[in-house]
N, C-alpha and C. Protein backbone atom coordinates (compact mmCIF):
# COMPACT_ATOMS: atom_id res chain seq x y z
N UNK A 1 -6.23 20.13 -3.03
CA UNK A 1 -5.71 19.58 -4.25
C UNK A 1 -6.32 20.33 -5.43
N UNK A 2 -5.39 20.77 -6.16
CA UNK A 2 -6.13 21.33 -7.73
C UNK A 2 -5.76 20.16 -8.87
N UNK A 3 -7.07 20.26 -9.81
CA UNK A 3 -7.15 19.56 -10.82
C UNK A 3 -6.52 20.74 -11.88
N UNK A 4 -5.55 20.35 -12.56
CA UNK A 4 -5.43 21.10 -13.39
C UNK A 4 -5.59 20.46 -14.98
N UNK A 5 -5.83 21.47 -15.64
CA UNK A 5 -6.85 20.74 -17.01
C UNK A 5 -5.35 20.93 -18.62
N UNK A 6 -5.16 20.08 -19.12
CA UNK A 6 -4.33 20.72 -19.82
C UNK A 6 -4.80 20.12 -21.35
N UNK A 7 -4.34 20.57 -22.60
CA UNK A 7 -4.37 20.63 -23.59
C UNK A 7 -2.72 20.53 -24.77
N UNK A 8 -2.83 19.47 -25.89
CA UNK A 8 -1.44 19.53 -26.07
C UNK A 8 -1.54 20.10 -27.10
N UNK A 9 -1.15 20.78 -27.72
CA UNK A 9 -0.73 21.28 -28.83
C UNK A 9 -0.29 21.09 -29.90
N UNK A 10 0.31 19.56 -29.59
CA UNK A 10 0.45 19.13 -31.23
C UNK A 10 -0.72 17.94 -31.38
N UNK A 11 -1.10 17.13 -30.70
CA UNK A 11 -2.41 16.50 -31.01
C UNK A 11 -4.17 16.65 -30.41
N UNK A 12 -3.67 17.95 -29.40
CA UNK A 12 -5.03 18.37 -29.13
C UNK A 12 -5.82 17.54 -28.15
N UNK A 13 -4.93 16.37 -27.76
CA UNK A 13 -5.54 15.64 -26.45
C UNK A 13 -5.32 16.25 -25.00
N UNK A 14 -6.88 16.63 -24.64
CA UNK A 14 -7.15 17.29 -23.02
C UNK A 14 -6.66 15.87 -21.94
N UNK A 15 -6.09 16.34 -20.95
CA UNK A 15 -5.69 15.27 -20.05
C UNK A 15 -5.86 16.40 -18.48
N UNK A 16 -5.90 16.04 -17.70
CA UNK A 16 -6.00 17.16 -16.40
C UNK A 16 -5.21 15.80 -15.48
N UNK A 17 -4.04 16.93 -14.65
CA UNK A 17 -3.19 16.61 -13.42
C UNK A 17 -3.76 16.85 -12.58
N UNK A 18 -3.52 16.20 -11.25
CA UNK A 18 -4.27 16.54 -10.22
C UNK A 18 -3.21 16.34 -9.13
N UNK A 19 -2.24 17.84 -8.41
CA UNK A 19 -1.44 18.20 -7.79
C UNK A 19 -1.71 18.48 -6.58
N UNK A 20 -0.89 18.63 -5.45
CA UNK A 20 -1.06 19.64 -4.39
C UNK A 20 -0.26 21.00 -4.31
N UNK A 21 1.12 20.66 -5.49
CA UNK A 21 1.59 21.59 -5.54
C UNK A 21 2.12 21.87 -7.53
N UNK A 22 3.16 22.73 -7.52
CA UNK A 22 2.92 23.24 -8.73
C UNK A 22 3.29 21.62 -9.57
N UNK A 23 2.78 21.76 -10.98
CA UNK A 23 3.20 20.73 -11.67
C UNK A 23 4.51 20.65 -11.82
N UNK A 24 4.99 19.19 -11.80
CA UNK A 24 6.38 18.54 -12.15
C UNK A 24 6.88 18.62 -13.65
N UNK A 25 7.61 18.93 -14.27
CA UNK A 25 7.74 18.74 -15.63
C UNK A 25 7.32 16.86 -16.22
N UNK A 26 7.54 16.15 -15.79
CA UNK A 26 7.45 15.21 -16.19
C UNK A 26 5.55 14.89 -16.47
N UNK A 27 4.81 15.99 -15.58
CA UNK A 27 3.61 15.75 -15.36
C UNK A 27 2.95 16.24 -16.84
N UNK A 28 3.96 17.28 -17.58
CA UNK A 28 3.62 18.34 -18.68
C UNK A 28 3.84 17.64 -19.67
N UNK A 29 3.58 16.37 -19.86
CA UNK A 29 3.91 15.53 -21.06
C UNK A 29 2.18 14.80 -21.57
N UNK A 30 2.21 14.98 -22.70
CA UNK A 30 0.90 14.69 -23.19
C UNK A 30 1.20 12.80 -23.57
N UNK A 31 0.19 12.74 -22.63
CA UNK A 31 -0.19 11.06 -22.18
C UNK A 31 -0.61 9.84 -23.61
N UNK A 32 -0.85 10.86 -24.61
CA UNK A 32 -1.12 10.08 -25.88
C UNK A 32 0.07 10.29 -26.61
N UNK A 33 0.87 11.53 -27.06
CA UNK A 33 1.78 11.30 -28.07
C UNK A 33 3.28 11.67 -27.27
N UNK A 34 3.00 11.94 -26.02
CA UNK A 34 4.42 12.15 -25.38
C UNK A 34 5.01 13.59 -25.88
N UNK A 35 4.57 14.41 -26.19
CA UNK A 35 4.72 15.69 -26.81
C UNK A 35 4.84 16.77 -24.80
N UNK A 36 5.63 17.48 -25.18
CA UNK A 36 6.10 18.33 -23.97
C UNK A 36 5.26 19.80 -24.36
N UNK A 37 5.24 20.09 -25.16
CA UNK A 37 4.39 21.18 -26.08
C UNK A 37 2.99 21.47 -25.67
N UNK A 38 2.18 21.49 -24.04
CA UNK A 38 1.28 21.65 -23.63
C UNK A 38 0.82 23.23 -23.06
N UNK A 39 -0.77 23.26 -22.81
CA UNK A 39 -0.94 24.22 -22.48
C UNK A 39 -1.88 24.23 -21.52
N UNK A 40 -1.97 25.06 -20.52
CA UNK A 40 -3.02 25.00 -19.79
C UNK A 40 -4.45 25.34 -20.37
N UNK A 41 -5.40 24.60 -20.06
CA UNK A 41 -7.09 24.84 -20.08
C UNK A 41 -7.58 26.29 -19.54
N UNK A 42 -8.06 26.45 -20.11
CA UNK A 42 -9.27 27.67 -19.37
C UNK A 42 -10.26 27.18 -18.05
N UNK A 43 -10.76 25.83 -18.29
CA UNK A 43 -11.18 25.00 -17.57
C UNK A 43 -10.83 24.91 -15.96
N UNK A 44 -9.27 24.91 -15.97
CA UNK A 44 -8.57 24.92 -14.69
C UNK A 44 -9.04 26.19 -13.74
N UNK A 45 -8.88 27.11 -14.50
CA UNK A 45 -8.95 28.36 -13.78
C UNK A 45 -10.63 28.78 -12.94
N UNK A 46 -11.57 28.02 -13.95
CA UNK A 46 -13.14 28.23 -13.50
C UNK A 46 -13.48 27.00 -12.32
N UNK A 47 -12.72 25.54 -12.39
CA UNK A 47 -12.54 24.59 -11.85
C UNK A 47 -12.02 25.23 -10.30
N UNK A 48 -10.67 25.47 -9.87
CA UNK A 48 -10.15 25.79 -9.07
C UNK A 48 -9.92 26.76 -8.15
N UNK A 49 -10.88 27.83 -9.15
CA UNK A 49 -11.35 29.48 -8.56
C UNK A 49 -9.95 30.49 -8.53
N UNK A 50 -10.35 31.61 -8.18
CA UNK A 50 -9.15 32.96 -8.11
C UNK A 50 -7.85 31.78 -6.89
N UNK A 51 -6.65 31.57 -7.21
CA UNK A 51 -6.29 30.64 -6.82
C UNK A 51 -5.35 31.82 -5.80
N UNK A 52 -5.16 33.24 -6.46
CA UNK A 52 -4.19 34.03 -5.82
C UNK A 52 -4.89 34.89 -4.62
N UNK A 53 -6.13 34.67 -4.43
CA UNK A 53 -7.50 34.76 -3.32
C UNK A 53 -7.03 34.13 -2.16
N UNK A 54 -6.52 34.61 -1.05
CA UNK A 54 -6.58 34.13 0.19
C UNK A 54 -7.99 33.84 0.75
N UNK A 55 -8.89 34.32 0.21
CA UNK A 55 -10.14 33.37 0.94
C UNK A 55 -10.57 32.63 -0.28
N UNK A 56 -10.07 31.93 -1.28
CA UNK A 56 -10.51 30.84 -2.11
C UNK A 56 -10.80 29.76 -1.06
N UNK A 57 -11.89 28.98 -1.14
CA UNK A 57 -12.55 27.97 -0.43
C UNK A 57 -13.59 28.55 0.40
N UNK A 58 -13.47 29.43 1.04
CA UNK A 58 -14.08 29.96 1.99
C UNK A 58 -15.50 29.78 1.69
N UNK A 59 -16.28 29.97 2.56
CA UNK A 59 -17.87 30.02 2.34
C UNK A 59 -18.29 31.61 1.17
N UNK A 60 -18.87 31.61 0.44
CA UNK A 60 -19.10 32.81 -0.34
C UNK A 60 -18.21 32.89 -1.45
N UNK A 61 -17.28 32.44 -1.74
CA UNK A 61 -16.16 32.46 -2.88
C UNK A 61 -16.56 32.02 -3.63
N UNK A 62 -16.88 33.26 -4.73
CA UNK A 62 -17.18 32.61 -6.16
C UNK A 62 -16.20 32.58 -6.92
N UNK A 63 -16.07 31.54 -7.99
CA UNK A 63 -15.17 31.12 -8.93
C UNK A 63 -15.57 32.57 -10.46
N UNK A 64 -16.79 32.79 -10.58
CA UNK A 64 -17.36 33.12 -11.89
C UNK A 64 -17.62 34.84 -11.74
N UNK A 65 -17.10 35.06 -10.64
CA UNK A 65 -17.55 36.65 -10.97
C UNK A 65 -18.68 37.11 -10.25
């Protein structure tokens, strides 16, 4: 499961989805003003590691470089 971290753009409230697969549009809606206008976190990407990594999870897989 990835947590994904998001950010809205017109009021700036962080909210994070937590999927198994890609997000739903309905999921891309900011939970305080209902605004569709979101963006993904930077957060997600350090959270969830190189996601396009066939050995992401693996023992030794670093997220940070």
């Amino acid at each position: 499961m990835a947590t994904i971290d998001l950010v809205c753009n017109e009021c700036k409230h962080g909210f994070a989805v937590v999927t198994r697969v890609a997000i739903k549009p309905t999921q891309k809606r900011c939970p305080k003003c209902g605004s569709e206008n979101v963006r993904q976190s930077f957060a997600s990407y350090l959270r969830n590691g190189p996601l396009s990594s066939p050995n992401c999870g693996a023992p030794g897989c670093t997220t940070y470089g």
